[in-house]
PDB file of N, CA and C in Angstrom:
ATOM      1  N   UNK A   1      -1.463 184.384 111.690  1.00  0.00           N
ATOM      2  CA  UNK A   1      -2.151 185.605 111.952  1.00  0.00           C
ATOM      3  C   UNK A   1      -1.316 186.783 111.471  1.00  0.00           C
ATOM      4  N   UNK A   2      -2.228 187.713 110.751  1.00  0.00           N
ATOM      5  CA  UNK A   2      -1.267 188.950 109.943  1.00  0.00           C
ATOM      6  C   UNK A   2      -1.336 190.031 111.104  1.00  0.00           C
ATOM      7  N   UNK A   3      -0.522 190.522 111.441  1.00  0.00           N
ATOM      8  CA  UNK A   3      -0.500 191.952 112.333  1.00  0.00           C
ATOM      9  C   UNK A   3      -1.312 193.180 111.385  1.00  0.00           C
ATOM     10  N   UNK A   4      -1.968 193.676 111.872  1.00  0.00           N
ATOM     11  CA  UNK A   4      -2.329 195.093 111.259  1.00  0.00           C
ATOM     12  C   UNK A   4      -1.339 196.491 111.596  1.00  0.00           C
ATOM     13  N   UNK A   5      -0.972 197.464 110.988  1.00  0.00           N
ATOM     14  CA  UNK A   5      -0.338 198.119 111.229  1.00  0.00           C
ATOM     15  C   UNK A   5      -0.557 199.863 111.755  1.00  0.00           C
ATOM     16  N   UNK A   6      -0.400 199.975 112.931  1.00  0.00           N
ATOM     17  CA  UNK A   6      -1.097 200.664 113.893  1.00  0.00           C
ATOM     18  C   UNK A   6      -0.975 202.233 112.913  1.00  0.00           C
ATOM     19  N   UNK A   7      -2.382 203.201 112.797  1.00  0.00           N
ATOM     20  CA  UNK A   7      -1.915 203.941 112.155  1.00  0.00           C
ATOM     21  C   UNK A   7      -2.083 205.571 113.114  1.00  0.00           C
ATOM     22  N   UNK A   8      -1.530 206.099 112.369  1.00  0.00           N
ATOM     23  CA  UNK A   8      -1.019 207.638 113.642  1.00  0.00           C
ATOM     24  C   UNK A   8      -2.322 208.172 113.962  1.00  0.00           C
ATOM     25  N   UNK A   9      -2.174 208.614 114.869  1.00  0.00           N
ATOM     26  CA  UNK A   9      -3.464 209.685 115.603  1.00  0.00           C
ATOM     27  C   UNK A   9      -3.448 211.133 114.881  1.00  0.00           C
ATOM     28  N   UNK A  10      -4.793 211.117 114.452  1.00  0.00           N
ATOM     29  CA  UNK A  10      -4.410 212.872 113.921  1.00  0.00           C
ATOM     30  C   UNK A  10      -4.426 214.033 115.186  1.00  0.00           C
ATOM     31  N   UNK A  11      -3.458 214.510 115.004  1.00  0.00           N
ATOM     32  CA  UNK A  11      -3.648 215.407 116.196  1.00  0.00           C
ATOM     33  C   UNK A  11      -4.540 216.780 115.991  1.00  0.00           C
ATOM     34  N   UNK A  12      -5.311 216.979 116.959  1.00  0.00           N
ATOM     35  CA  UNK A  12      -6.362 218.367 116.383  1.00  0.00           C
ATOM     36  C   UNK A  12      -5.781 219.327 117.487  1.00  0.00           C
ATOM     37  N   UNK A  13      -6.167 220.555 116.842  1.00  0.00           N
ATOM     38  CA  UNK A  13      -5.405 221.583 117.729  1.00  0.00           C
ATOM     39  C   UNK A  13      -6.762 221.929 118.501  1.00  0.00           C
ATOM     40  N   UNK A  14      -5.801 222.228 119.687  1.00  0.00           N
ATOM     41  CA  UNK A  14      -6.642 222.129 121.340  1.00  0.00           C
ATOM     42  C   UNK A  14      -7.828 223.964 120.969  1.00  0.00           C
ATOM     43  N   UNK A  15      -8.751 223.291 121.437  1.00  0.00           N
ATOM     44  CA  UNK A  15      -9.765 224.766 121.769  1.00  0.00           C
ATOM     45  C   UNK A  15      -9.479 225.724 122.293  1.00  0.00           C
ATOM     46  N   UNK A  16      -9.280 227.169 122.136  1.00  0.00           N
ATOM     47  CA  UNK A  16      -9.281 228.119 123.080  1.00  0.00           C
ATOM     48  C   UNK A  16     -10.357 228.425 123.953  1.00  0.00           C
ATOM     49  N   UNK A  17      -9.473 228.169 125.212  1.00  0.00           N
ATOM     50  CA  UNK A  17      -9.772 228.525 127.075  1.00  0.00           C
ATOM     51  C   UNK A  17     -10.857 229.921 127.055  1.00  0.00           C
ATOM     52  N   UNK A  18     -11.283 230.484 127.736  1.00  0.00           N
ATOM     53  CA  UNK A  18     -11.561 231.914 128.401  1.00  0.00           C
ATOM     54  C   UNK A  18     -10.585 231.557 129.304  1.00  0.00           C
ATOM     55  N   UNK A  19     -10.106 233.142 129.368  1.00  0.00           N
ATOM     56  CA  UNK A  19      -9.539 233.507 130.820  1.00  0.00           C
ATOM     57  C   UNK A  19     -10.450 233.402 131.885  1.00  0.00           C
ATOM     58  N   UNK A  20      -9.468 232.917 133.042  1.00  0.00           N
ATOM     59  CA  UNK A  20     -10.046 232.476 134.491  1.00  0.00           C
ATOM     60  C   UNK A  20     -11.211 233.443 134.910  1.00  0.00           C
ATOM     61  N   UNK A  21     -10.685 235.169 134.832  1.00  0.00           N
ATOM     62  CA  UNK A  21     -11.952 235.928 135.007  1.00  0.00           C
ATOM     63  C   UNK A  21     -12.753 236.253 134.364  1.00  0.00           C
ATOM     64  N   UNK A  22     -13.148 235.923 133.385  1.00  0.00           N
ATOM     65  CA  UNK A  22     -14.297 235.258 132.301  1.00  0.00           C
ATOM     66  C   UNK A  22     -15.098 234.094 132.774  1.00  0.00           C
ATOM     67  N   UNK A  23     -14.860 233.209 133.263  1.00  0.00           N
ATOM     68  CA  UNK A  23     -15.130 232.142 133.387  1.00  0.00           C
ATOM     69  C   UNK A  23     -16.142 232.218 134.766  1.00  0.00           C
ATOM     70  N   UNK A  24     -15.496 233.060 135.665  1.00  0.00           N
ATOM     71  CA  UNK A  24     -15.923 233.299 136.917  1.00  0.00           C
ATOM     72  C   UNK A  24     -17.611 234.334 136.916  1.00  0.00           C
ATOM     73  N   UNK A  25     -17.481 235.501 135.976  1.00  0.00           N
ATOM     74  CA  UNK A  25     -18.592 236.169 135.958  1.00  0.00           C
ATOM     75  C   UNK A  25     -19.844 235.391 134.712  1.00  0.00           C
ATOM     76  N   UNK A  26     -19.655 233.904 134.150  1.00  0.00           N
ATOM     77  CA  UNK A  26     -20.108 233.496 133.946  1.00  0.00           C
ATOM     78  C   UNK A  26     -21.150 232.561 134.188  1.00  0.00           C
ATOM     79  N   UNK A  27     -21.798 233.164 134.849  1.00  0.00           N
ATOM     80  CA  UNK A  27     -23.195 232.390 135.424  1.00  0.00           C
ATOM     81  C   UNK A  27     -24.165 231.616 134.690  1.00  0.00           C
ATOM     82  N   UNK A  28     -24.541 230.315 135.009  1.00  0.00           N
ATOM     83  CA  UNK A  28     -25.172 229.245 133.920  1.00  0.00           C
ATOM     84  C   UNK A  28     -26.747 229.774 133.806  1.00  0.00           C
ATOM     85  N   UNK A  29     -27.330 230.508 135.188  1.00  0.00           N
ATOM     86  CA  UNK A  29     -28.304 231.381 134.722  1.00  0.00           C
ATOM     87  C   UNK A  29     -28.504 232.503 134.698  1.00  0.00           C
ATOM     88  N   UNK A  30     -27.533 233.249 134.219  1.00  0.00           N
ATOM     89  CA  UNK A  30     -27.141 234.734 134.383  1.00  0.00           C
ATOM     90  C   UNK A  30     -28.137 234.903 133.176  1.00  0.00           C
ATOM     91  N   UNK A  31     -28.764 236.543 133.697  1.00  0.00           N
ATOM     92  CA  UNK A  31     -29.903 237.185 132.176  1.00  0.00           C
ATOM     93  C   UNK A  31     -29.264 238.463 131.700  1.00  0.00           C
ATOM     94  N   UNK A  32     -29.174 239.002 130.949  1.00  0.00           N
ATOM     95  CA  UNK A  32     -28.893 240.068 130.460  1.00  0.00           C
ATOM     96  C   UNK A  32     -29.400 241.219 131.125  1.00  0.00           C
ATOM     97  N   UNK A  33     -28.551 241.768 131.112  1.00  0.00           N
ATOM     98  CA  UNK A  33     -29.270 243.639 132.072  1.00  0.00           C
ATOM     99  C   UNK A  33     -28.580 243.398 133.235  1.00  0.00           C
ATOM    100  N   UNK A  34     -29.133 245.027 133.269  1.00  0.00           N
ATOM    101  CA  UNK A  34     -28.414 245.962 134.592  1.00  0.00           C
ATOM    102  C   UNK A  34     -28.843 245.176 135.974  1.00  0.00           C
ATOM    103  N   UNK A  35     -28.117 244.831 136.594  1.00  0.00           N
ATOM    104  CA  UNK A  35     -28.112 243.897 137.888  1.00  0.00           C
ATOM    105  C   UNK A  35     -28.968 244.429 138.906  1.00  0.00           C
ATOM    106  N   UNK A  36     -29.516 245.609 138.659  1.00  0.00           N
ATOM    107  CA  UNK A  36     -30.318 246.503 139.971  1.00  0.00           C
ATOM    108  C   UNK A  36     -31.759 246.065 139.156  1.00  0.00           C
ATOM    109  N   UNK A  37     -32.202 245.863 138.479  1.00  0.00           N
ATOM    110  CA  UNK A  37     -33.762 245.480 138.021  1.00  0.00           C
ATOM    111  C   UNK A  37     -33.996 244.238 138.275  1.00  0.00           C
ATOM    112  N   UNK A  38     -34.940 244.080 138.793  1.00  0.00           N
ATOM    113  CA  UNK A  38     -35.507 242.550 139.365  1.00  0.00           C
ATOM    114  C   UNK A  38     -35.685 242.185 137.837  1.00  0.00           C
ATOM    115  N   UNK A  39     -35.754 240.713 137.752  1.00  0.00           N
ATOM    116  CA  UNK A  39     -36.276 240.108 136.675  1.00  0.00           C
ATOM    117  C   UNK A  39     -37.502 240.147 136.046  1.00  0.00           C
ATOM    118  N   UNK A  40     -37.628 239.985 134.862  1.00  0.00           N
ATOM    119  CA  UNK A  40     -39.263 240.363 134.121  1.00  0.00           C
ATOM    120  C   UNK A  40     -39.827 238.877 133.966  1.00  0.00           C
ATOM    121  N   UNK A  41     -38.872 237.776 134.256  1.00  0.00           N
ATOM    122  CA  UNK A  41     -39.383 236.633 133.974  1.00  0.00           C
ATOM    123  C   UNK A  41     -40.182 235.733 134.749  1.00  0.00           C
ATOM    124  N   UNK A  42     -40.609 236.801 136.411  1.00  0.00           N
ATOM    125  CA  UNK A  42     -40.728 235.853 137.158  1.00  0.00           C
ATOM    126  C   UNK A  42     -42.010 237.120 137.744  1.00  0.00           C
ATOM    127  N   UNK A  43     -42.971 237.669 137.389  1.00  0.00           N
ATOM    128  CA  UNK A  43     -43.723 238.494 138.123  1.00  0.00           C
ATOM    129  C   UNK A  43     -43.935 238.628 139.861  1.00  0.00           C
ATOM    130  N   UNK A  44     -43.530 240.194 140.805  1.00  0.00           N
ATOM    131  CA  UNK A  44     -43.080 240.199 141.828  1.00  0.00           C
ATOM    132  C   UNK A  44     -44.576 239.550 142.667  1.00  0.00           C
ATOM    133  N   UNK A  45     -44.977 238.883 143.627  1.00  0.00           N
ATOM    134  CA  UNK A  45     -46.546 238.588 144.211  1.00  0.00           C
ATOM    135  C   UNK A  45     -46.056 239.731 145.194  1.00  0.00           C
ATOM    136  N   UNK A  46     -47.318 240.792 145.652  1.00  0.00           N
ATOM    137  CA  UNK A  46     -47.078 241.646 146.933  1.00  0.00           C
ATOM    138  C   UNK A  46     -46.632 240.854 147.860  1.00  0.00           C
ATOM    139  N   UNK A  47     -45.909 241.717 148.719  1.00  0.00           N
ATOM    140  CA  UNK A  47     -45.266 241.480 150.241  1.00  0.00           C
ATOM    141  C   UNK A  47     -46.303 241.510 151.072  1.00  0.00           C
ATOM    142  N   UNK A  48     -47.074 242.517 150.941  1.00  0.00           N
ATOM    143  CA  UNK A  48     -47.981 242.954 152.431  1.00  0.00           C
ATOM    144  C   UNK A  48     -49.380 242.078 152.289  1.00  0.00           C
ATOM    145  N   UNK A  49     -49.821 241.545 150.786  1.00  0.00           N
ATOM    146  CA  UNK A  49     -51.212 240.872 150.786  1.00  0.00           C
ATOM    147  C   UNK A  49     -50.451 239.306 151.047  1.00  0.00           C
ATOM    148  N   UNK A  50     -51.769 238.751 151.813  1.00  0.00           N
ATOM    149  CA  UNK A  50     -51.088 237.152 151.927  1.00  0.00           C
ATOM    150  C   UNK A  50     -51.810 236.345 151.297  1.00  0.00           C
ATOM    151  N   UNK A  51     -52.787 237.139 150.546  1.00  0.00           N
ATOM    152  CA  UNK A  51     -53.686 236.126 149.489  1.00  0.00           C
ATOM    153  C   UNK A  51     -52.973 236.569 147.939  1.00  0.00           C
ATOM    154  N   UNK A  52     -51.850 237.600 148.347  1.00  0.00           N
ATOM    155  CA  UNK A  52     -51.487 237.911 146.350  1.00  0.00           C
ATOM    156  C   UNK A  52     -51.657 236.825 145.300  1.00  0.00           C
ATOM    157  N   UNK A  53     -50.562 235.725 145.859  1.00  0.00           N
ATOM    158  CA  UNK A  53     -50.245 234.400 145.175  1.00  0.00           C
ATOM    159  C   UNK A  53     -51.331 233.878 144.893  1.00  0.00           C
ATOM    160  N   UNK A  54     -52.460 233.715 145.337  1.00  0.00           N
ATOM    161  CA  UNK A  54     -54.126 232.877 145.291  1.00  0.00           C
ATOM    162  C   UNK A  54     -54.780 233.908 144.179  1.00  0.00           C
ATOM    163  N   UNK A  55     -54.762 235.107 144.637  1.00  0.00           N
ATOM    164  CA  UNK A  55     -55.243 236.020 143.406  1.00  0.00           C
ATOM    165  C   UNK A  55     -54.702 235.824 141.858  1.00  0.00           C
ATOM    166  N   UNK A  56     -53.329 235.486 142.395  1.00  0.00           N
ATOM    167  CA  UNK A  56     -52.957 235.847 140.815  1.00  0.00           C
ATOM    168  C   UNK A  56     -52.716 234.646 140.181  1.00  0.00           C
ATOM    169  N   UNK A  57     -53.286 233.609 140.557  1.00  0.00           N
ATOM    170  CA  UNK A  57     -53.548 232.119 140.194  1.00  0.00           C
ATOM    171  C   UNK A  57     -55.046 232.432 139.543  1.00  0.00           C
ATOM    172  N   UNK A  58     -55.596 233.334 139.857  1.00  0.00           N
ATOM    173  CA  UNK A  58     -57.390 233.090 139.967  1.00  0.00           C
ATOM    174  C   UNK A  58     -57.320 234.044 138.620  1.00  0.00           C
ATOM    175  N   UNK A  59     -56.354 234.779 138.601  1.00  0.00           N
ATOM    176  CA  UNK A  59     -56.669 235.755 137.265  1.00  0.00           C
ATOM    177  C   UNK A  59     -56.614 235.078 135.852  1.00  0.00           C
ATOM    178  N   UNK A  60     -57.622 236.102 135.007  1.00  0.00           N
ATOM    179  CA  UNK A  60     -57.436 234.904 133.490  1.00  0.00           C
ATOM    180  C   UNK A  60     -56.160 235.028 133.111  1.00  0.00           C
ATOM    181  N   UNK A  61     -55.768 234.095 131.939  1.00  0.00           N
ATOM    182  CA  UNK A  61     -54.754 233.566 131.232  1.00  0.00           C
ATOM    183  C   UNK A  61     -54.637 235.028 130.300  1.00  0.00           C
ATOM    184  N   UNK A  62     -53.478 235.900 130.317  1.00  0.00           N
ATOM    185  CA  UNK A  62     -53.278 237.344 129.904  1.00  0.00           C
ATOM    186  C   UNK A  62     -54.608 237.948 130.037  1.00  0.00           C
ATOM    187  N   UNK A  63     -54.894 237.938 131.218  1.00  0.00           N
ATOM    188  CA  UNK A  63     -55.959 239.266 131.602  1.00  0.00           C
ATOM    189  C   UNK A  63     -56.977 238.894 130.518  1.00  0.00           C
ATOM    190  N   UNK A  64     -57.453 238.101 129.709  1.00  0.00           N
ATOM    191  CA  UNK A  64     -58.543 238.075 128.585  1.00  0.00           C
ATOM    192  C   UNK A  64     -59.826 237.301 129.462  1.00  0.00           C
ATOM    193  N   UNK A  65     -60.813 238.316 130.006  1.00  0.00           N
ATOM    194  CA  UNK A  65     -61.805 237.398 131.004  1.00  0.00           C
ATOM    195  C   UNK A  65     -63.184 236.580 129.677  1.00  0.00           C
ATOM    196  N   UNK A  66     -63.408 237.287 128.714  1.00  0.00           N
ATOM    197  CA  UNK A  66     -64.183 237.065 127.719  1.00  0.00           C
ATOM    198  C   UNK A  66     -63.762 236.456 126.458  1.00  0.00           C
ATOM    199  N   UNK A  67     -63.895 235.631 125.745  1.00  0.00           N
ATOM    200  CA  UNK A  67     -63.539 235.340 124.510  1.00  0.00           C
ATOM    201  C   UNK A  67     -64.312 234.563 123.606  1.00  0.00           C
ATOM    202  N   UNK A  68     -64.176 234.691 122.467  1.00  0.00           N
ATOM    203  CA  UNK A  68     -65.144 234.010 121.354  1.00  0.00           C
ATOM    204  C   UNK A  68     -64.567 232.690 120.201  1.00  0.00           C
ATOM    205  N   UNK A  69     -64.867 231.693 120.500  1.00  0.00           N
ATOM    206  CA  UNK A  69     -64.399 230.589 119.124  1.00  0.00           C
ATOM    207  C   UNK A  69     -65.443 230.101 118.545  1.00  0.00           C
ATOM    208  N   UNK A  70     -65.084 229.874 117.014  1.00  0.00           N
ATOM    209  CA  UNK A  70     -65.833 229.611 116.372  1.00  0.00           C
ATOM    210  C   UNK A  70     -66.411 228.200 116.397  1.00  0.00           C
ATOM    211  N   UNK A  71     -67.361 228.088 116.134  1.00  0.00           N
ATOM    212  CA  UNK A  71     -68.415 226.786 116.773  1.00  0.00           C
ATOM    213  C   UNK A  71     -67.967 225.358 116.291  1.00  0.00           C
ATOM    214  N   UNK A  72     -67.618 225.362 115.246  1.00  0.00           N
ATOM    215  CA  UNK A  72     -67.059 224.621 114.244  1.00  0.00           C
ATOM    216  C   UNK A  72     -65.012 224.327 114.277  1.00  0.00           C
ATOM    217  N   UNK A  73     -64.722 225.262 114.960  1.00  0.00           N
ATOM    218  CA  UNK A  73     -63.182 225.140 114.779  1.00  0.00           C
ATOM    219  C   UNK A  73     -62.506 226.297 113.982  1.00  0.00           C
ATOM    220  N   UNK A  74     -61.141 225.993 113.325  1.00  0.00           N
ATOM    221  CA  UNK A  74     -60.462 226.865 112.880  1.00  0.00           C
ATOM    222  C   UNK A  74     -60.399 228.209 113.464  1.00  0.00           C
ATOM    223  N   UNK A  75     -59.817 229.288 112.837  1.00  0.00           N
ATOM    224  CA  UNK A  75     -59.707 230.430 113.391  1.00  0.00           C
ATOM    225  C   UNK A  75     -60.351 231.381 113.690  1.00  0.00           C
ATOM    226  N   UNK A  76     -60.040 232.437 114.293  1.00  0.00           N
ATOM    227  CA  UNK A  76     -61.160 233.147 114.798  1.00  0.00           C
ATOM    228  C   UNK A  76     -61.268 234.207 113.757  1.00  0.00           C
ATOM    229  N   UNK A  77     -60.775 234.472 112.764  1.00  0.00           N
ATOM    230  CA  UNK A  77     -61.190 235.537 111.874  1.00  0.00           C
ATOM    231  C   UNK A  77     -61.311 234.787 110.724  1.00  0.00           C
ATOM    232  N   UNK A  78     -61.657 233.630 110.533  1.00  0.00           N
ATOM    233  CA  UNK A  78     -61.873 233.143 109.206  1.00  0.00           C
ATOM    234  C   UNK A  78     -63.648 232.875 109.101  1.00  0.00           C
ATOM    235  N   UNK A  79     -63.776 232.940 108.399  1.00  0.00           N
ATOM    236  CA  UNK A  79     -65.539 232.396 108.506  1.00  0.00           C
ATOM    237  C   UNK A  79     -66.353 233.334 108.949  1.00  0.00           C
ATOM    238  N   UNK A  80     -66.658 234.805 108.674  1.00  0.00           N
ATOM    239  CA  UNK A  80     -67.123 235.735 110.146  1.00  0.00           C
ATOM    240  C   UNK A  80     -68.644 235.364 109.792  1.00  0.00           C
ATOM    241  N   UNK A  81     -68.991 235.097 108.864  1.00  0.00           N
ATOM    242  CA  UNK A  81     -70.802 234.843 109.131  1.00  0.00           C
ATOM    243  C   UNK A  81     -71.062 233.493 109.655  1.00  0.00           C
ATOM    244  N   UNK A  82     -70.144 232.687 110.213  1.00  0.00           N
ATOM    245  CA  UNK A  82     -70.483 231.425 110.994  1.00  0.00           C
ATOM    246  C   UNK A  82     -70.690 231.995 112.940  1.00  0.00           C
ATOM    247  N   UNK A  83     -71.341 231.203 113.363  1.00  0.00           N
ATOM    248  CA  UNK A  83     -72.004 231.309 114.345  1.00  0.00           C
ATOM    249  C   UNK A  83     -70.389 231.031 115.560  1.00  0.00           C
ATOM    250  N   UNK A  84     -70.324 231.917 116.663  1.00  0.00           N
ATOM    251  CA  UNK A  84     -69.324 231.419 117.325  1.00  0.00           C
ATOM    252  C   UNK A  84     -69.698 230.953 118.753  1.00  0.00           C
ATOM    253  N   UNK A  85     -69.182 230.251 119.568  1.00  0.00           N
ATOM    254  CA  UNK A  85     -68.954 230.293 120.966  1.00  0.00           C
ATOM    255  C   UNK A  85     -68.602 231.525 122.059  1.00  0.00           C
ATOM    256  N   UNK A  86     -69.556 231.761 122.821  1.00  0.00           N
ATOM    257  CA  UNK A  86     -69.176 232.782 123.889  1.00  0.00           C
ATOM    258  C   UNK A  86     -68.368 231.800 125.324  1.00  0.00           C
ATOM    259  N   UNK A  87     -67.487 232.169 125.528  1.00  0.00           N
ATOM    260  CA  UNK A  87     -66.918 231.658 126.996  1.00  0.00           C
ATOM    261  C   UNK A  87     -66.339 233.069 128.154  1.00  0.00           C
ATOM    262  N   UNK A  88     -66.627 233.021 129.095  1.00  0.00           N
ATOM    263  CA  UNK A  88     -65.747 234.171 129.434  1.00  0.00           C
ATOM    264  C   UNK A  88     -65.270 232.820 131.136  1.00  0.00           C
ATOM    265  N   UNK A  89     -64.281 233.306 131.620  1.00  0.00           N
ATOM    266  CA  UNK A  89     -63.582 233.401 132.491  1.00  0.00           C
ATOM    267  C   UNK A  89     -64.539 233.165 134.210  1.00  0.00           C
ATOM    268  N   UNK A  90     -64.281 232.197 134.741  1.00  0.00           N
ATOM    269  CA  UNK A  90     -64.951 232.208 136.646  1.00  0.00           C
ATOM    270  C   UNK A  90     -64.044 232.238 137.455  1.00  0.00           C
ATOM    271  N   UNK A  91     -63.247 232.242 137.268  1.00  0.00           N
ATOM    272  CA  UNK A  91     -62.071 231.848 137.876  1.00  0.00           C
ATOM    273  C   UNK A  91     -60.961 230.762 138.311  1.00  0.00           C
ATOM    274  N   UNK A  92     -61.643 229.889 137.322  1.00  0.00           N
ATOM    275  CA  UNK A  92     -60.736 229.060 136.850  1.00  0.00           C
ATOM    276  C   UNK A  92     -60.463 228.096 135.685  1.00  0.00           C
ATOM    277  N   UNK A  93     -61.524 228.338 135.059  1.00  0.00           N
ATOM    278  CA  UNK A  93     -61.477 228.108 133.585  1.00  0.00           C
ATOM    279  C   UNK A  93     -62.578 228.999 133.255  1.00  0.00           C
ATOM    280  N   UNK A  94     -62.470 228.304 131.648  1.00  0.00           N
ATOM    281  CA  UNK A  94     -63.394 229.557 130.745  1.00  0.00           C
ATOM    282  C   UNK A  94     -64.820 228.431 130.529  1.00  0.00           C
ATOM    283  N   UNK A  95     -65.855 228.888 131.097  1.00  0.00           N
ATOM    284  CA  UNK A  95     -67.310 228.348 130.773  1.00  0.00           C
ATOM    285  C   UNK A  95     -68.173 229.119 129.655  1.00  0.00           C
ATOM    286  N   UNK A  96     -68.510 227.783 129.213  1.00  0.00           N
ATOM    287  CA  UNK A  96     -69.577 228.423 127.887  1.00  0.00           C
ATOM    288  C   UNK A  96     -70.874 229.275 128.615  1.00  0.00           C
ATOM    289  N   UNK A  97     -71.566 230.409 128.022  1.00  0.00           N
ATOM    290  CA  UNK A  97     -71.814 231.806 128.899  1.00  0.00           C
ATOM    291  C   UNK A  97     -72.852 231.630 127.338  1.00  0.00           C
ATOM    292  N   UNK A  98     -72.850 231.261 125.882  1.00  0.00           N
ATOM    293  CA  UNK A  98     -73.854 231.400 125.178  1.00  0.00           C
ATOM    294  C   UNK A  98     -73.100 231.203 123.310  1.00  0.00           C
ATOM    295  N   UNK A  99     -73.982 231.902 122.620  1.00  0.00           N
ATOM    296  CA  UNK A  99     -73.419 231.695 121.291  1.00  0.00           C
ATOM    297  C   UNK A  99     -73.586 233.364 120.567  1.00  0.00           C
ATOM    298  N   UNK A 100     -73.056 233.392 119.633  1.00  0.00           N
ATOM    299  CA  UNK A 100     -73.355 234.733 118.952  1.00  0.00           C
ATOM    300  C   UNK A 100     -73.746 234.228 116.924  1.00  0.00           C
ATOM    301  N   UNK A 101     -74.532 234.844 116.226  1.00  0.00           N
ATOM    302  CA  UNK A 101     -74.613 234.925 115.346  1.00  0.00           C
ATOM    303  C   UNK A 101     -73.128 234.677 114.268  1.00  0.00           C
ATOM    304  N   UNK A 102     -72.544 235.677 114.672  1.00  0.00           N
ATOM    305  CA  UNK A 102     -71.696 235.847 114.032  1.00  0.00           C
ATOM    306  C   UNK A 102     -70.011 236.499 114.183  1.00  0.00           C
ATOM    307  N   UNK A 103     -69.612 236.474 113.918  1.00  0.00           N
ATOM    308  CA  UNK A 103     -67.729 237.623 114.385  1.00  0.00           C
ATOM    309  C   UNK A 103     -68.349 238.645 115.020  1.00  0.00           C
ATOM    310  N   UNK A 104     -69.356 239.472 114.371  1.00  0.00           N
ATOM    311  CA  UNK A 104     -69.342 241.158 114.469  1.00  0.00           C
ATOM    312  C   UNK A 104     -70.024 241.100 116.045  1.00  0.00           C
ATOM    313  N   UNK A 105     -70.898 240.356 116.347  1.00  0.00           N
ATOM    314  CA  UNK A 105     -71.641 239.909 117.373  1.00  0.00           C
ATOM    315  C   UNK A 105     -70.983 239.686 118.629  1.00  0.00           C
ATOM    316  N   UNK A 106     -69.806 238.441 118.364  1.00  0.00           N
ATOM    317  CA  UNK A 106     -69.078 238.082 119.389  1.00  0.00           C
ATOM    318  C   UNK A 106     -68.101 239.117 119.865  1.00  0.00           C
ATOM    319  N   UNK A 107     -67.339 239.541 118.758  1.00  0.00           N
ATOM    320  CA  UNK A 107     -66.902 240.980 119.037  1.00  0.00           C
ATOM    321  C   UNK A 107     -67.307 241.857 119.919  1.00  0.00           C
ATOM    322  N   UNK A 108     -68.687 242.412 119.777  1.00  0.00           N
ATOM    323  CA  UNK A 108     -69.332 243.143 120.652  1.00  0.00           C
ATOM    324  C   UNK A 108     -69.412 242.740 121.662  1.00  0.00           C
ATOM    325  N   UNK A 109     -69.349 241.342 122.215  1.00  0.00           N
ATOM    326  CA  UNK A 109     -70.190 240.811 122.992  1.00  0.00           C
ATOM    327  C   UNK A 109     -68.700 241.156 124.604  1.00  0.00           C
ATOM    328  N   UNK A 110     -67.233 240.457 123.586  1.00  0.00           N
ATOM    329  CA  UNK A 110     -66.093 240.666 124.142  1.00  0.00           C
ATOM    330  C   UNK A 110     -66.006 242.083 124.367  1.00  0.00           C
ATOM    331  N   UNK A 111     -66.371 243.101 123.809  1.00  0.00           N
ATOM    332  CA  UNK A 111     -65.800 244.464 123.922  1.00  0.00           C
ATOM    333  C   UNK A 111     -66.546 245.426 125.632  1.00  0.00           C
ATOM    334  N   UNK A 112     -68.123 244.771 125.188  1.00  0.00           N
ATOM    335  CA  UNK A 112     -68.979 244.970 126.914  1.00  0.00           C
ATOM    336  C   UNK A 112     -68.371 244.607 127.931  1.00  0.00           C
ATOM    337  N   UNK A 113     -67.319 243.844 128.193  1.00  0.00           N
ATOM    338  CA  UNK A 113     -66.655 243.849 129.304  1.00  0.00           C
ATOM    339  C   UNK A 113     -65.825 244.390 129.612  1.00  0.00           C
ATOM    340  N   UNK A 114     -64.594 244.720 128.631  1.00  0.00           N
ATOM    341  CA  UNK A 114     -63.639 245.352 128.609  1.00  0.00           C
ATOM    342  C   UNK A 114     -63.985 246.949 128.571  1.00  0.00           C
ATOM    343  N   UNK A 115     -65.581 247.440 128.354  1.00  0.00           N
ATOM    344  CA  UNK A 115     -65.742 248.937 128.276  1.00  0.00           C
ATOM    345  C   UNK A 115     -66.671 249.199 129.480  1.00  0.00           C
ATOM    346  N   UNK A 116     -66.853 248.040 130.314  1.00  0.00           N
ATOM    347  CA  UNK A 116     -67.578 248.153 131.259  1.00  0.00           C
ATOM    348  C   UNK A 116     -66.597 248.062 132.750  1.00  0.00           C
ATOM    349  N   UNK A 117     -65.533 247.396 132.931  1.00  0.00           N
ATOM    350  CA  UNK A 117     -64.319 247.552 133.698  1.00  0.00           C
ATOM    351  C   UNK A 117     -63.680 248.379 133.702  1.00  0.00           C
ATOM    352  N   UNK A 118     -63.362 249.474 132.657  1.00  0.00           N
ATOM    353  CA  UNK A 118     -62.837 250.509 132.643  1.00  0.00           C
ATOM    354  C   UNK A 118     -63.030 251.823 133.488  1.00  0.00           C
TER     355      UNK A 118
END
């Protein structure tokens, strides 16, 4: 049996540390900004309503209660003389509500709500 001949370790130079008080104001979920502003990532539910949390489950997906897709697929500004889908919002999903001719149609159709809530 031949011996093999053991060969050297390369030595790598060691990583630089942070200092100890670095290390300490380093929080694994620390966010950026001034420490007196509540977070934007987590929307506040009122204190005083005890249905807030239920409400704001019930609200549409970015406030959009009305919306229009096209019948067929693809995007919503491609195709505007194809016929689209009306859906708007009940409060907990979006139900089909009818069809429109066309973009310019559905458009309108989205804009009556948003100028009628106002």
């Amino acid at each position: 049996m031949r011996s093999v001949p053991a060969r050297p370790i390369s030595q790598q130079p060691a990583r630089p540390q942070s200092p100890p008080e670095t290390i300490g104001s380093m929080g694994k979920h620390s966010r950026p900004g001034p420490p007196n502003q509540p977070s934007r990532a987590v929307p506040s539910v009122g204190g005083g309503d005890r249905f807030a949390a239920y409400d704001k489950r019930r609200r549409a997906p970015v406030d959009v209660w009305r919306r229009h897709r096209p019948l067929h697929g693809g995007g919503s500004h491609l195709r505007p003389g194809e016929p689209r889908v009306l859906e708007e919002w009940n409060g907990f999903s979006y139900e089909l509500v009818g069809t429109a001719r066309n973009l310019a149609q559905a458009q309108q159709w989205v804009n009556e709500r948003n100028e009628g809530s106002a």
